[in-house]
PDB file of N, CA and C in Angstrom:
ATOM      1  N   UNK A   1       0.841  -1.178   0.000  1.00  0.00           N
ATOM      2  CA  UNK A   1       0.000   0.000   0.000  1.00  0.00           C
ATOM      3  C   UNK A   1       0.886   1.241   0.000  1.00  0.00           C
ATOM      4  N   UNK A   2       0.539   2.051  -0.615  1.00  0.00           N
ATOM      5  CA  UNK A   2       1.582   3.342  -0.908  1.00  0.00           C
ATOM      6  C   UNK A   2       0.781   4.324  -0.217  1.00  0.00           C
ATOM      7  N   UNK A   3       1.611   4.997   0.564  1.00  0.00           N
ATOM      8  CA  UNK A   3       1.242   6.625   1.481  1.00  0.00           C
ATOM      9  C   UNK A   3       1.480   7.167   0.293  1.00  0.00           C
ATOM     10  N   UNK A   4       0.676   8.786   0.947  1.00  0.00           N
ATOM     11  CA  UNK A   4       0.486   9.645   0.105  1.00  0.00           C
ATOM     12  C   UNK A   4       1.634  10.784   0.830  1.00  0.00           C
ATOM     13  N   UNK A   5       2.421  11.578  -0.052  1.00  0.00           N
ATOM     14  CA  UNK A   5       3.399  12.408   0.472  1.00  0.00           C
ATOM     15  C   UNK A   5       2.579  13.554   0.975  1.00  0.00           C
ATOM     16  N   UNK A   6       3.192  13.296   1.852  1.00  0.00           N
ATOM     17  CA  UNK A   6       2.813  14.971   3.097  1.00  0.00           C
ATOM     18  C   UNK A   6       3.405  15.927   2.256  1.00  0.00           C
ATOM     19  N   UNK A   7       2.374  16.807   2.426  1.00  0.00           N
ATOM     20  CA  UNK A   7       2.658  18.341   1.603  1.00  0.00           C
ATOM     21  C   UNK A   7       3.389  18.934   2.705  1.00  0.00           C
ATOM     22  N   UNK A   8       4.402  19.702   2.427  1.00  0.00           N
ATOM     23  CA  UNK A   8       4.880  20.348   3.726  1.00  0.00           C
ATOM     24  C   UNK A   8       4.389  21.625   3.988  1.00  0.00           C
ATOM     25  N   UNK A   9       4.936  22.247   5.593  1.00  0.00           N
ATOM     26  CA  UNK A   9       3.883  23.074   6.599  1.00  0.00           C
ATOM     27  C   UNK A   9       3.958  24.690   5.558  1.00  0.00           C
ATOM     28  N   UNK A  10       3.240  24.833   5.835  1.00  0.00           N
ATOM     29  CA  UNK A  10       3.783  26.290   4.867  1.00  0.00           C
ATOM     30  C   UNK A  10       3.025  27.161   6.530  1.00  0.00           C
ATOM     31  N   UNK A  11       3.644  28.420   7.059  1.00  0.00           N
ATOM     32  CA  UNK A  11       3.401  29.190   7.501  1.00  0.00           C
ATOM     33  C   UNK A  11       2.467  30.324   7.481  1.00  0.00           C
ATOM     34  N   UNK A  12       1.442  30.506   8.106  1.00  0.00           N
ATOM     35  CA  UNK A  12       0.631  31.772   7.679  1.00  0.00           C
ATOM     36  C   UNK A  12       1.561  33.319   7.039  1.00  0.00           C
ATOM     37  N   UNK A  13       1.157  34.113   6.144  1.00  0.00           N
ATOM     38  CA  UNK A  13       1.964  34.615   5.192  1.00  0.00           C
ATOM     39  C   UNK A  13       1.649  36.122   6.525  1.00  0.00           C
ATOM     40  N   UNK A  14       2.883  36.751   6.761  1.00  0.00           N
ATOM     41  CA  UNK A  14       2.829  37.522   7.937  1.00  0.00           C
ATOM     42  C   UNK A  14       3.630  38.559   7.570  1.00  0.00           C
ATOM     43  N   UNK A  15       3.402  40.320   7.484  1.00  0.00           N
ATOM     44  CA  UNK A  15       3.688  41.069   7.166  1.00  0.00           C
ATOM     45  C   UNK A  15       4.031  42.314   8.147  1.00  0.00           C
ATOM     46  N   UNK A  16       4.133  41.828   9.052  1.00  0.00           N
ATOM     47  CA  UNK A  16       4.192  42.321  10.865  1.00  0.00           C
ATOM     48  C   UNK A  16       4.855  41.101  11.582  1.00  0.00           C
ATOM     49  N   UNK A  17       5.561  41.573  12.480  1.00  0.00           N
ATOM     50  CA  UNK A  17       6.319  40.169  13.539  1.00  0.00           C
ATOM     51  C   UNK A  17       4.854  39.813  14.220  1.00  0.00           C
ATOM     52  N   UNK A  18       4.987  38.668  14.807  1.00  0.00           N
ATOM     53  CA  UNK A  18       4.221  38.414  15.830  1.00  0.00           C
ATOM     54  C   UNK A  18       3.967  39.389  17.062  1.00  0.00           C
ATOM     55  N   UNK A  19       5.267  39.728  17.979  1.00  0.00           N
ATOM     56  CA  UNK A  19       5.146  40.886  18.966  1.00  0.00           C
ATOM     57  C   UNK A  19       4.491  42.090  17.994  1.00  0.00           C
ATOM     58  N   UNK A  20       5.084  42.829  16.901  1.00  0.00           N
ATOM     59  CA  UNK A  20       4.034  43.893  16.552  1.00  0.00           C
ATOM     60  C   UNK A  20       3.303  43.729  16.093  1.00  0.00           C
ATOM     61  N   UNK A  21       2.200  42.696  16.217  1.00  0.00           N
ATOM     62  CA  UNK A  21       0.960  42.477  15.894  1.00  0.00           C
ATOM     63  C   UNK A  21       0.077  42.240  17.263  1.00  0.00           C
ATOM     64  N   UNK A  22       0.851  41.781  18.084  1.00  0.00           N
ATOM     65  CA  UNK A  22       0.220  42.016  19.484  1.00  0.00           C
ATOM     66  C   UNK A  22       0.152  43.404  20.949  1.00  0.00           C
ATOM     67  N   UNK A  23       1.370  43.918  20.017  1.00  0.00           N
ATOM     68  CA  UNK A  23       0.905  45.551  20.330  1.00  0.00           C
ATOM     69  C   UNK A  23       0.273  46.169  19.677  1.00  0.00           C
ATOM     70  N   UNK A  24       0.051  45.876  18.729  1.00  0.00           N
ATOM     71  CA  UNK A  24      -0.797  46.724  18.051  1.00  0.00           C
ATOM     72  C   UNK A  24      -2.447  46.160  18.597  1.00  0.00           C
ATOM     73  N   UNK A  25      -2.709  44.748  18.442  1.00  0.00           N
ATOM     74  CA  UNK A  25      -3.781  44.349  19.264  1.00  0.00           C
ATOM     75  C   UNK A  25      -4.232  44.905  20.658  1.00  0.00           C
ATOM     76  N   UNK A  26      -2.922  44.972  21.772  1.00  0.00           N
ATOM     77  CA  UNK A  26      -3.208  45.898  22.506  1.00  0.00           C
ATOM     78  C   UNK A  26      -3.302  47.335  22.904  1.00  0.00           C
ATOM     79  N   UNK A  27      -3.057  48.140  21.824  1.00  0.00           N
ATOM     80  CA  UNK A  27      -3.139  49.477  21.474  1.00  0.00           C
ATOM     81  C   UNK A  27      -4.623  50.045  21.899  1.00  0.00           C
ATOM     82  N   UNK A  28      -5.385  49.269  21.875  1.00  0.00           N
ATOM     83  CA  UNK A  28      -6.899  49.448  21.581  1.00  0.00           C
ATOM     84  C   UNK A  28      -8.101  49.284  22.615  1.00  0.00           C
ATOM     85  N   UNK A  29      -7.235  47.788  23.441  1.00  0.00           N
ATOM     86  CA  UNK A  29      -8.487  47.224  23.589  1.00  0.00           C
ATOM     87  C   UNK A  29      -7.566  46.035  25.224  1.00  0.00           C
ATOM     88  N   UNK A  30      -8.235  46.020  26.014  1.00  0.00           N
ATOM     89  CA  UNK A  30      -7.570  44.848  26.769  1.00  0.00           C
ATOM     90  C   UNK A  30      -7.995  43.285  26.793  1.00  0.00           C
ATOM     91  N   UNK A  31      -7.179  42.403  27.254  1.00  0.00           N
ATOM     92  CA  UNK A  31      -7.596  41.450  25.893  1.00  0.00           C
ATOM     93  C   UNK A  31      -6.810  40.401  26.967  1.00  0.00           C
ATOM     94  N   UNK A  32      -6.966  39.176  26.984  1.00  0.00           N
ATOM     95  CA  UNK A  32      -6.437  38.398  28.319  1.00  0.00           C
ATOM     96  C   UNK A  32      -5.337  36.973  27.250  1.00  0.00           C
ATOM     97  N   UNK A  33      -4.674  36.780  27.361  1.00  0.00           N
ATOM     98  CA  UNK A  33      -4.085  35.562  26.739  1.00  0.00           C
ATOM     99  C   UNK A  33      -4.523  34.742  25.681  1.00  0.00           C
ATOM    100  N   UNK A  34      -5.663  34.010  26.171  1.00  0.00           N
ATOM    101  CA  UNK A  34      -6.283  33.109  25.148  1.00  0.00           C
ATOM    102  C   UNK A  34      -6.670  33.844  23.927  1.00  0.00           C
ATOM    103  N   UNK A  35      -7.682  34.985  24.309  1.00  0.00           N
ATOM    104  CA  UNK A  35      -8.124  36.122  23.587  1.00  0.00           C
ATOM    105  C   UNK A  35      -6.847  36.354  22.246  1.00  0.00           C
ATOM    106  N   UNK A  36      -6.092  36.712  22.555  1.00  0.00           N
ATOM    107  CA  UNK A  36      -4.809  37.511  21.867  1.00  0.00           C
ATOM    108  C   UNK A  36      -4.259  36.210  21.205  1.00  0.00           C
ATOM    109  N   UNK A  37      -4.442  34.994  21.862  1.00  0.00           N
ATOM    110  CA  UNK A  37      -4.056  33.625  21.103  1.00  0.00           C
ATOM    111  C   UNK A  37      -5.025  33.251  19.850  1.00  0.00           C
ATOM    112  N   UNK A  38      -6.442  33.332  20.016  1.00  0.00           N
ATOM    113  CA  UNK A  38      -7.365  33.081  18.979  1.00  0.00           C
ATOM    114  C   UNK A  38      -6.612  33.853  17.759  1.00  0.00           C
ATOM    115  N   UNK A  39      -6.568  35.551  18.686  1.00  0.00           N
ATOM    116  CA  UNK A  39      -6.626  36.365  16.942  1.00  0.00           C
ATOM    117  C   UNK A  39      -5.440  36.516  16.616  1.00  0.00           C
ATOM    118  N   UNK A  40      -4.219  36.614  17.066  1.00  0.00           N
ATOM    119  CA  UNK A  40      -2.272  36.365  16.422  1.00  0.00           C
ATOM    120  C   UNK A  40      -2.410  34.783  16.179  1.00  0.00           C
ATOM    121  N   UNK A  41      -3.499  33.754  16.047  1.00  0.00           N
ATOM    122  CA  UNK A  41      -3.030  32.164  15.496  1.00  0.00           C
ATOM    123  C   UNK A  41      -1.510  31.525  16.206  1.00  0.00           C
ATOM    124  N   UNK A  42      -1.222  31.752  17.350  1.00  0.00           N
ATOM    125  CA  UNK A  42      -0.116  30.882  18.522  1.00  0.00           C
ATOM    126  C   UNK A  42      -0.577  30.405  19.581  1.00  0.00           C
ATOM    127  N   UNK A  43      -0.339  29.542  20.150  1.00  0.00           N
ATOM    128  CA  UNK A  43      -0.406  28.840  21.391  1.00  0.00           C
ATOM    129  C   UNK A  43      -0.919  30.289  22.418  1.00  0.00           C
ATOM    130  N   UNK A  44      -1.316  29.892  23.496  1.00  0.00           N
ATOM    131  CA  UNK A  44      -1.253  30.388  24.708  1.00  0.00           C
ATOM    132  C   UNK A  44      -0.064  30.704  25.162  1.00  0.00           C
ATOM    133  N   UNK A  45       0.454  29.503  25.563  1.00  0.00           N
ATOM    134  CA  UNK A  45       1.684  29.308  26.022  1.00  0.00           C
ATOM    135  C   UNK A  45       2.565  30.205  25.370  1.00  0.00           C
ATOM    136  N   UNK A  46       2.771  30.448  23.663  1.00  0.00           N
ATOM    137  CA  UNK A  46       3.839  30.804  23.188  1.00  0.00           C
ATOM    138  C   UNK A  46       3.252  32.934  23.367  1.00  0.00           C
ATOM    139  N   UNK A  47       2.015  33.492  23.954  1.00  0.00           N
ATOM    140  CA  UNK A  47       1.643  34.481  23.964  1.00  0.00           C
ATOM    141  C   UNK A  47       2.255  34.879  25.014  1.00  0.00           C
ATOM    142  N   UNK A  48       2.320  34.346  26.041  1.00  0.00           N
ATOM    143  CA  UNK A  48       3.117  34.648  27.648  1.00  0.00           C
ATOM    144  C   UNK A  48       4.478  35.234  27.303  1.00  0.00           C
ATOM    145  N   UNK A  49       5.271  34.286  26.534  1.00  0.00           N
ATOM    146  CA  UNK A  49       6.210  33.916  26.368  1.00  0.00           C
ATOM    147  C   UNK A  49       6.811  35.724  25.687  1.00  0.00           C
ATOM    148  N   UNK A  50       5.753  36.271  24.658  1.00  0.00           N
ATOM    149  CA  UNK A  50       6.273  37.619  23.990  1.00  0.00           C
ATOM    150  C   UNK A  50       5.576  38.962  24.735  1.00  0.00           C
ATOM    151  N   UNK A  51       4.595  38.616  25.573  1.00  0.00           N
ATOM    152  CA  UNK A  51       4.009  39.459  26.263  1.00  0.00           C
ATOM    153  C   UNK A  51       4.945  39.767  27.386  1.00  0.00           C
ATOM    154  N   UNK A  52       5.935  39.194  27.921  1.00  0.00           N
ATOM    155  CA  UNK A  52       7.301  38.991  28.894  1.00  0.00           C
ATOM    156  C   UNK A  52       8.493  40.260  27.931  1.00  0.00           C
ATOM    157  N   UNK A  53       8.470  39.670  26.777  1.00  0.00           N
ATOM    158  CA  UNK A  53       9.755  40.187  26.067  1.00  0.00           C
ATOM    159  C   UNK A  53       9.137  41.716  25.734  1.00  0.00           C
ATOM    160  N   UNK A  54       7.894  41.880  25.553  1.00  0.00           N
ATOM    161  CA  UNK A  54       7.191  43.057  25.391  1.00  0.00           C
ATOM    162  C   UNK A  54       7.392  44.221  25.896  1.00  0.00           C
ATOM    163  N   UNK A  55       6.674  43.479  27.304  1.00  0.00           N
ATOM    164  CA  UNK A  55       6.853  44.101  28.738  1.00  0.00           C
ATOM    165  C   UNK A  55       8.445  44.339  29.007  1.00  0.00           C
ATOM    166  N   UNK A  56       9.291  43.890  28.702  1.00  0.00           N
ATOM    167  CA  UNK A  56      10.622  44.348  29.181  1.00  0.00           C
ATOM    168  C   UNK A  56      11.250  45.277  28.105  1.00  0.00           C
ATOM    169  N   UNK A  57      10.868  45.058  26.740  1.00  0.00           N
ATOM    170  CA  UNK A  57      11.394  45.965  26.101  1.00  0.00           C
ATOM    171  C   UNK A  57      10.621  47.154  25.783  1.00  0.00           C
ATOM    172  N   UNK A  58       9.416  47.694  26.576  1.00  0.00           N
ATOM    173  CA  UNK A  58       8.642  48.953  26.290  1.00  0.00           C
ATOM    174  C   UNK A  58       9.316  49.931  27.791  1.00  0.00           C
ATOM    175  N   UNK A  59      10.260  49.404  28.473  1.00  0.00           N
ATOM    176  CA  UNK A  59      11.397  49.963  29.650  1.00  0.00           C
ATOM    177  C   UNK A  59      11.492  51.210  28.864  1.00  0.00           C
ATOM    178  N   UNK A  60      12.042  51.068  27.222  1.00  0.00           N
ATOM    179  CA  UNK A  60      13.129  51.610  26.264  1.00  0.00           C
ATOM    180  C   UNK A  60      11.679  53.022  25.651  1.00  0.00           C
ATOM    181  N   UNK A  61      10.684  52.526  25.629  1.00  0.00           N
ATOM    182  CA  UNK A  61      10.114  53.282  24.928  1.00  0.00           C
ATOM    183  C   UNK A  61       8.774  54.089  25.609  1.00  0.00           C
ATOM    184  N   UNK A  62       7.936  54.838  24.788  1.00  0.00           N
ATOM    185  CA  UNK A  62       7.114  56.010  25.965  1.00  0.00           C
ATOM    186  C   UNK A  62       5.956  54.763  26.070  1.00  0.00           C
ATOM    187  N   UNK A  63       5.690  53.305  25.817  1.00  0.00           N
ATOM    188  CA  UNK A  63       4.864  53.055  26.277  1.00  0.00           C
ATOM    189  C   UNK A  63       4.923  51.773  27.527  1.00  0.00           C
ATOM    190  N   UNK A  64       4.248  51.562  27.581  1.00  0.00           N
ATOM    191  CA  UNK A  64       3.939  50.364  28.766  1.00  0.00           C
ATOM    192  C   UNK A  64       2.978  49.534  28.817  1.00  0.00           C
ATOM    193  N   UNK A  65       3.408  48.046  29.469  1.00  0.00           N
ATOM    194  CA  UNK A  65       2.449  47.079  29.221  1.00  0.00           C
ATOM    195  C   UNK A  65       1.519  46.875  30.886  1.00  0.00           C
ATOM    196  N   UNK A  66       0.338  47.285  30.876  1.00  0.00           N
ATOM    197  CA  UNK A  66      -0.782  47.182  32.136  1.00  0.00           C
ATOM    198  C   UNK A  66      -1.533  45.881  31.925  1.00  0.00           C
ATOM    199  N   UNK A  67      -1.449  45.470  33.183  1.00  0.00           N
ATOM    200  CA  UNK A  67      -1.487  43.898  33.650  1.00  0.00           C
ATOM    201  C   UNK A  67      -2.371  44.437  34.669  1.00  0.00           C
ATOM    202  N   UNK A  68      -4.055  43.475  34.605  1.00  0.00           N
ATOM    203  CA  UNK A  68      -5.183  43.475  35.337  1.00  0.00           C
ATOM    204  C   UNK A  68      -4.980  42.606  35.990  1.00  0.00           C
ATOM    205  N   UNK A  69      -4.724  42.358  37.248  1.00  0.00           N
ATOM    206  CA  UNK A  69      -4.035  41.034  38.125  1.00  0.00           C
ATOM    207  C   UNK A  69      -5.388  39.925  38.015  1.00  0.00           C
ATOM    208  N   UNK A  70      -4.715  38.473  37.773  1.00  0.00           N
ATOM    209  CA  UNK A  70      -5.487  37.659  37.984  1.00  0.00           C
ATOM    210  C   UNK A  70      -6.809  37.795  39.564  1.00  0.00           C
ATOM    211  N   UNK A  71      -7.534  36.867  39.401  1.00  0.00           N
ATOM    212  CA  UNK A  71      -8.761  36.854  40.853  1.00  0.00           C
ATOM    213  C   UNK A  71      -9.413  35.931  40.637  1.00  0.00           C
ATOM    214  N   UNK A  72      -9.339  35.388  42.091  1.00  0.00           N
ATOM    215  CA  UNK A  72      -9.588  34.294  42.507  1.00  0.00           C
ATOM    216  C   UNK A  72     -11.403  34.297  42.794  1.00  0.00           C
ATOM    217  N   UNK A  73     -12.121  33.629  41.747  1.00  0.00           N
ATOM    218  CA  UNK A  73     -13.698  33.447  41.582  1.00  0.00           C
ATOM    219  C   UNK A  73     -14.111  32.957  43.333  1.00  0.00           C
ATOM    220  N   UNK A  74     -13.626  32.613  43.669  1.00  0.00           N
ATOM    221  CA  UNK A  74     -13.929  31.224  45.019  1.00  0.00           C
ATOM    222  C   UNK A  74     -14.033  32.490  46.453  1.00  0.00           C
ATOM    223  N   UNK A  75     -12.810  33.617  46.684  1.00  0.00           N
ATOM    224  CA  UNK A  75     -12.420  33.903  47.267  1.00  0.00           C
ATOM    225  C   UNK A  75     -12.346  35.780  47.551  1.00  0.00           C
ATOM    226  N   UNK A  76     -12.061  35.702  45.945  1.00  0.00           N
ATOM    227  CA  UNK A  76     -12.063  37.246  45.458  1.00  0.00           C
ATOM    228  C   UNK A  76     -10.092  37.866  45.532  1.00  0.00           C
ATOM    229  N   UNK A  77      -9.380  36.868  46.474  1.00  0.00           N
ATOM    230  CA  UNK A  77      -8.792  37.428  46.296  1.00  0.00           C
ATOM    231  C   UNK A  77      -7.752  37.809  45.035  1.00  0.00           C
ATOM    232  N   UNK A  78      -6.950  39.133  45.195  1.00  0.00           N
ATOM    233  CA  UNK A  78      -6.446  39.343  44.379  1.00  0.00           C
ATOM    234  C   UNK A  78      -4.902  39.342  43.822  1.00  0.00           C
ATOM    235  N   UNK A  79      -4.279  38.481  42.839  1.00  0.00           N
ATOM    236  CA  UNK A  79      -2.464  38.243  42.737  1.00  0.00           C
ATOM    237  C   UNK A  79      -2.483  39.454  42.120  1.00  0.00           C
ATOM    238  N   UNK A  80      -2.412  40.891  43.380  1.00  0.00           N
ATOM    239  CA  UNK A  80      -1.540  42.472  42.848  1.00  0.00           C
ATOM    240  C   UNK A  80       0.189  41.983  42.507  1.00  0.00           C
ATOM    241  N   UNK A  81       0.772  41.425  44.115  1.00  0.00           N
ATOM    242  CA  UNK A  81       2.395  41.220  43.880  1.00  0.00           C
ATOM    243  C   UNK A  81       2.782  40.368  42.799  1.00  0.00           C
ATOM    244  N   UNK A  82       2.041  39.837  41.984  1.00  0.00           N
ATOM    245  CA  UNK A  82       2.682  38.725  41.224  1.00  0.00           C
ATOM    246  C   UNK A  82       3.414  39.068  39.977  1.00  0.00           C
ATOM    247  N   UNK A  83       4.524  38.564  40.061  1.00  0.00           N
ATOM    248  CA  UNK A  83       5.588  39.161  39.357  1.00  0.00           C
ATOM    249  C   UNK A  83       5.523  38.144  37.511  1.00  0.00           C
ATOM    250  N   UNK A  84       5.530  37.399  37.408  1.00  0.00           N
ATOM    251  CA  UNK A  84       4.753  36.347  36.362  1.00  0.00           C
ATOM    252  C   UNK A  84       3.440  36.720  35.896  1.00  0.00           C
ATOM    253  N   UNK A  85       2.991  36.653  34.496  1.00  0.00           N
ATOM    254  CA  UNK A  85       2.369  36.966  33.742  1.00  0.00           C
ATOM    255  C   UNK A  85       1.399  36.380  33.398  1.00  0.00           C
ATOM    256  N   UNK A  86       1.350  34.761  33.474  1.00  0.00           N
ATOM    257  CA  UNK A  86       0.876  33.658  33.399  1.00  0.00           C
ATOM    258  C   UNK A  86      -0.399  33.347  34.524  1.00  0.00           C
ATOM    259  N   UNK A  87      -1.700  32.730  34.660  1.00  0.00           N
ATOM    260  CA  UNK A  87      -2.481  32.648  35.282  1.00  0.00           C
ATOM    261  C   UNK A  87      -1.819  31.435  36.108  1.00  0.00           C
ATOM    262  N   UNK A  88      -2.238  31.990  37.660  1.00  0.00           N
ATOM    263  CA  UNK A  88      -1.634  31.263  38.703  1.00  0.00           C
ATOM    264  C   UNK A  88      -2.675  29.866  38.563  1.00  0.00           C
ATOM    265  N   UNK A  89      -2.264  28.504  39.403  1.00  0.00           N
ATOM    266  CA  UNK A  89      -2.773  27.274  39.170  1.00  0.00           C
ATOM    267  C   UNK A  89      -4.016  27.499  40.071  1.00  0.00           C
ATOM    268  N   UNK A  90      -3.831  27.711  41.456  1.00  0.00           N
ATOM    269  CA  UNK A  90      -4.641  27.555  42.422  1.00  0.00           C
ATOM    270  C   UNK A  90      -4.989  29.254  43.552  1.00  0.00           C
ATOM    271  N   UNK A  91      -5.322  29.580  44.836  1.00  0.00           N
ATOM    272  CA  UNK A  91      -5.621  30.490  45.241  1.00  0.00           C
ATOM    273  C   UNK A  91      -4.667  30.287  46.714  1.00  0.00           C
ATOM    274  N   UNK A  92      -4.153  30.996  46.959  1.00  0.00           N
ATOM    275  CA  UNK A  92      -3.318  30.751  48.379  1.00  0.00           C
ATOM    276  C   UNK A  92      -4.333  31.068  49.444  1.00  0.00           C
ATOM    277  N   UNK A  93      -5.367  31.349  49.394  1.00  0.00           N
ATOM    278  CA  UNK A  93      -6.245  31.986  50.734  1.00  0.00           C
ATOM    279  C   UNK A  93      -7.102  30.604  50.479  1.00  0.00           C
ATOM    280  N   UNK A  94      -7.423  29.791  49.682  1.00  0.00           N
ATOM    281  CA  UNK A  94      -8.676  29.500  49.543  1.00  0.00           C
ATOM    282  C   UNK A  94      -8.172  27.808  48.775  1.00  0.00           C
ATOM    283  N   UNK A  95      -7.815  27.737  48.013  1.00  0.00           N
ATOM    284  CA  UNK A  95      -7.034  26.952  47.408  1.00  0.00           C
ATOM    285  C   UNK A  95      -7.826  26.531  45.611  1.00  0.00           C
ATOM    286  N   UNK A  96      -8.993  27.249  45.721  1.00  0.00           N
ATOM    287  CA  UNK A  96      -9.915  27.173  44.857  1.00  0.00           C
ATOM    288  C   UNK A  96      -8.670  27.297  43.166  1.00  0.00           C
ATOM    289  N   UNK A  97      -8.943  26.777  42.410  1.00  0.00           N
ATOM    290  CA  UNK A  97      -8.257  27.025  41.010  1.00  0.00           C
ATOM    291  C   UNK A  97      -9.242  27.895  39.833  1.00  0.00           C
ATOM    292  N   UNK A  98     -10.902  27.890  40.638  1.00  0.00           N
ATOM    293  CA  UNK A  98     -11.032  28.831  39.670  1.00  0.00           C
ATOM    294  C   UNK A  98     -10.651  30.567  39.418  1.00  0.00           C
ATOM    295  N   UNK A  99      -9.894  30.354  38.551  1.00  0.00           N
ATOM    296  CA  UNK A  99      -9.378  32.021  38.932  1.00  0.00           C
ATOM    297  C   UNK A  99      -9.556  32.674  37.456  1.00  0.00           C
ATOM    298  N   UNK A 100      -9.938  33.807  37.720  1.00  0.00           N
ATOM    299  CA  UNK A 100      -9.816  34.470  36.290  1.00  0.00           C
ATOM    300  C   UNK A 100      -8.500  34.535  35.530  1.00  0.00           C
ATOM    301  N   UNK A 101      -8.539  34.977  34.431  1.00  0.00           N
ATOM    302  CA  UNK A 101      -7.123  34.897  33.544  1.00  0.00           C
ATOM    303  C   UNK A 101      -6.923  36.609  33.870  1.00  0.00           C
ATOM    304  N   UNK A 102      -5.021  36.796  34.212  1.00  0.00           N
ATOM    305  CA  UNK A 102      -4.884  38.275  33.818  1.00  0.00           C
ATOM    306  C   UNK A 102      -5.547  38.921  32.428  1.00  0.00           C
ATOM    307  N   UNK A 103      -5.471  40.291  32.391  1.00  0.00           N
ATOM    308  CA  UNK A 103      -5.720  41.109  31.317  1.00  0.00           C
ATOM    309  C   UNK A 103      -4.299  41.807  30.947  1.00  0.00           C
ATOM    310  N   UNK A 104      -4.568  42.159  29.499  1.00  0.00           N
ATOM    311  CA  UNK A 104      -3.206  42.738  29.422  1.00  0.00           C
ATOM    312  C   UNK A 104      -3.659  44.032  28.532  1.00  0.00           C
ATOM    313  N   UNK A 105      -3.143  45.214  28.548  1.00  0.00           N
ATOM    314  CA  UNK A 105      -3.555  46.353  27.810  1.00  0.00           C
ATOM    315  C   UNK A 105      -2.192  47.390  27.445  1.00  0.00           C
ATOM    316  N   UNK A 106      -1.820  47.974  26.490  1.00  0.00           N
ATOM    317  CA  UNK A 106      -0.889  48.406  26.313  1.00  0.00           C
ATOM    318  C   UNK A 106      -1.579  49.889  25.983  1.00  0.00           C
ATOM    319  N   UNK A 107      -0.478  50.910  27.278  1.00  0.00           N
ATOM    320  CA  UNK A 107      -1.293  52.312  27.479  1.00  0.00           C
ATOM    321  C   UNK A 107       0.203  53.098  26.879  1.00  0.00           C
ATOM    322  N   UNK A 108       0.223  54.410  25.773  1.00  0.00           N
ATOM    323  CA  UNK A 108       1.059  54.767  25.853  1.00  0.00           C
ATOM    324  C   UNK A 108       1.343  54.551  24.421  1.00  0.00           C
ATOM    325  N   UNK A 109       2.214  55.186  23.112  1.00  0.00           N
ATOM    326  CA  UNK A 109       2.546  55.442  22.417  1.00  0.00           C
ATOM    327  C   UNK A 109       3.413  54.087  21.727  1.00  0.00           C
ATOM    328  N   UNK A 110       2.961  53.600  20.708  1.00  0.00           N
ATOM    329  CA  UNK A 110       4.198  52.067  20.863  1.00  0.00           C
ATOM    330  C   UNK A 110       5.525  52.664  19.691  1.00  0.00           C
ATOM    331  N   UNK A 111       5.963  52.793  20.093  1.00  0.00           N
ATOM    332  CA  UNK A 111       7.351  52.804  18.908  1.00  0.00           C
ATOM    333  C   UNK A 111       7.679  52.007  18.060  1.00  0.00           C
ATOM    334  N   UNK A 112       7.265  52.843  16.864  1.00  0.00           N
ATOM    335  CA  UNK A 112       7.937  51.682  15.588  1.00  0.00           C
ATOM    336  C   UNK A 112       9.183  51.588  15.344  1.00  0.00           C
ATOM    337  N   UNK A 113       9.779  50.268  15.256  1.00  0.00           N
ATOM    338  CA  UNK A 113      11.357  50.592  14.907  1.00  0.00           C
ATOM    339  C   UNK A 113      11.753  49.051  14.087  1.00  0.00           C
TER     340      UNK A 113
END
């Protein structure tokens, strides 16, 4: 029996990096992980990952990345100190895991370069 040759992966055709397509997404509008994963087409996981590199490289420029702290549904309380970007597993007061996802919003002028 003969397989049929796999066509190989071809990449969505992209005319903006990934990061400036997700500042520009947040230019507008605040928008939580998954959200920003549906409409840039990447993982979750791989959204954390540039929303980090984002956040450290808007230091350099007039804007900044605002982070709506995760909250804990069960408890209310709120991860203000949390230094990670990523939605925490569980609730330290309560132990509940349902927790909302952070928000992320970018306030401030983004620099093209």
């Amino acid at each position: 029996m003969m397989k049929k040759p796999k066509k190989p992966f071809v990449p969505a055709e992209r005319h903006e990096t990934i990061r400036r397509d997700i500042e520009t997404l947040l230019e507008g509008k605040t928008m939580s992980a998954r959200e920003i994963s549906s409409e840039v087409g990447i993982r979750e996981k791989e959204v954390y990952d540039h929303l980090e590199h984002i956040h450290k490289s808007f230091h350099h420029g007039g804007a900044h990345l605002v982070v709506t702290p995760a909250e804990c549904e069960g408890c209310g309380f709120v991860f203000k100190k949390r230094d990670r970007l990523k939605k925490p597993g569980k609730c330290p007061v309560c132990s509940s895991e349902l927790i909302t996802a952070p928000l992320f919003r970018v306030e401030g002028k983004v620099l093209q370069g």
